[in-house]
Protein backbone atom coordinates (compact mmCIF):
# COMPACT_ATOMS: atom_id res chain seq x y z
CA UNK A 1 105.08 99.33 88.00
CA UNK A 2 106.28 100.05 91.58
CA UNK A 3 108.74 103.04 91.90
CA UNK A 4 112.52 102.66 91.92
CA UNK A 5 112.21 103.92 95.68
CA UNK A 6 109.77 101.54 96.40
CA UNK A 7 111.85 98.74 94.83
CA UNK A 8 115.12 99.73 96.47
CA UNK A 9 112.89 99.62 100.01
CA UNK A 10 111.54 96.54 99.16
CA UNK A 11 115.10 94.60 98.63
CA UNK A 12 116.85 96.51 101.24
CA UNK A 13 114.11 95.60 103.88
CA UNK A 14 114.02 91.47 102.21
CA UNK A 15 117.88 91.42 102.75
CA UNK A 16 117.25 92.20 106.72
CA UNK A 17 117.71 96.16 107.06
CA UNK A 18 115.16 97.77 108.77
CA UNK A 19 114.65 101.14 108.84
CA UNK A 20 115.66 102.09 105.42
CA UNK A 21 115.21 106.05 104.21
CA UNK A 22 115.79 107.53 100.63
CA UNK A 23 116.20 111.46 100.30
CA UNK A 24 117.99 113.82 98.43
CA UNK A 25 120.97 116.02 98.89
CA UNK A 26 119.13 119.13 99.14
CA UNK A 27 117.04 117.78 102.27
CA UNK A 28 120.53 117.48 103.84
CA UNK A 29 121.66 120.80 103.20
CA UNK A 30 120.96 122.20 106.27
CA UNK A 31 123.14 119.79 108.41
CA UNK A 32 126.84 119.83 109.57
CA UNK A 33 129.16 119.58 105.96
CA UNK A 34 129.94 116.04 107.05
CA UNK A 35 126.60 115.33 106.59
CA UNK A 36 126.49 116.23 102.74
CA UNK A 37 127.62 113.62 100.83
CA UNK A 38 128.71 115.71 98.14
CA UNK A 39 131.56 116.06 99.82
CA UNK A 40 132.99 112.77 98.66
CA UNK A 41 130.88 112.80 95.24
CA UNK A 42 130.06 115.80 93.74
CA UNK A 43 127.39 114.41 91.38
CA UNK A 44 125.40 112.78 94.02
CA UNK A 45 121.65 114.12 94.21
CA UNK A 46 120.15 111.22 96.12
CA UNK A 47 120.67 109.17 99.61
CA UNK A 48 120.07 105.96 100.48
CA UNK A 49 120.29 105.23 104.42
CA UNK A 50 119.51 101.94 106.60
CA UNK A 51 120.34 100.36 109.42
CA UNK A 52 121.28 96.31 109.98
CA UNK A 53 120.52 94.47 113.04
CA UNK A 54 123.96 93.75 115.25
């Protein structure tokens, strides 16, 4: 069975987003505090990121 990253990818990048990324909080530590998004949820210990076409 594929991973639940690999999954998520996989549906994101069917619906038409392309590039998407999946890290967690701690990678995005060391960036400005708007960058952490435990700033607006406290419990959050993953990221999901991706970008649309305009």
């Amino acid at each position: 069975m594929d991973s639940i990253e690999t999954r998520l990818t996989s549906l994101a990048m069917s619906l038409g987003a392309n590039p998407v990324g999946i890290t967690t909080t701690k990678a995005l530590s060391d960036g400005p505090p708007s960058a952490d998004p435990r700033n607006l949820l406290p419990s959050t210990s993953s990221v999901i990121s991706f970008a649309l076409p305009g």
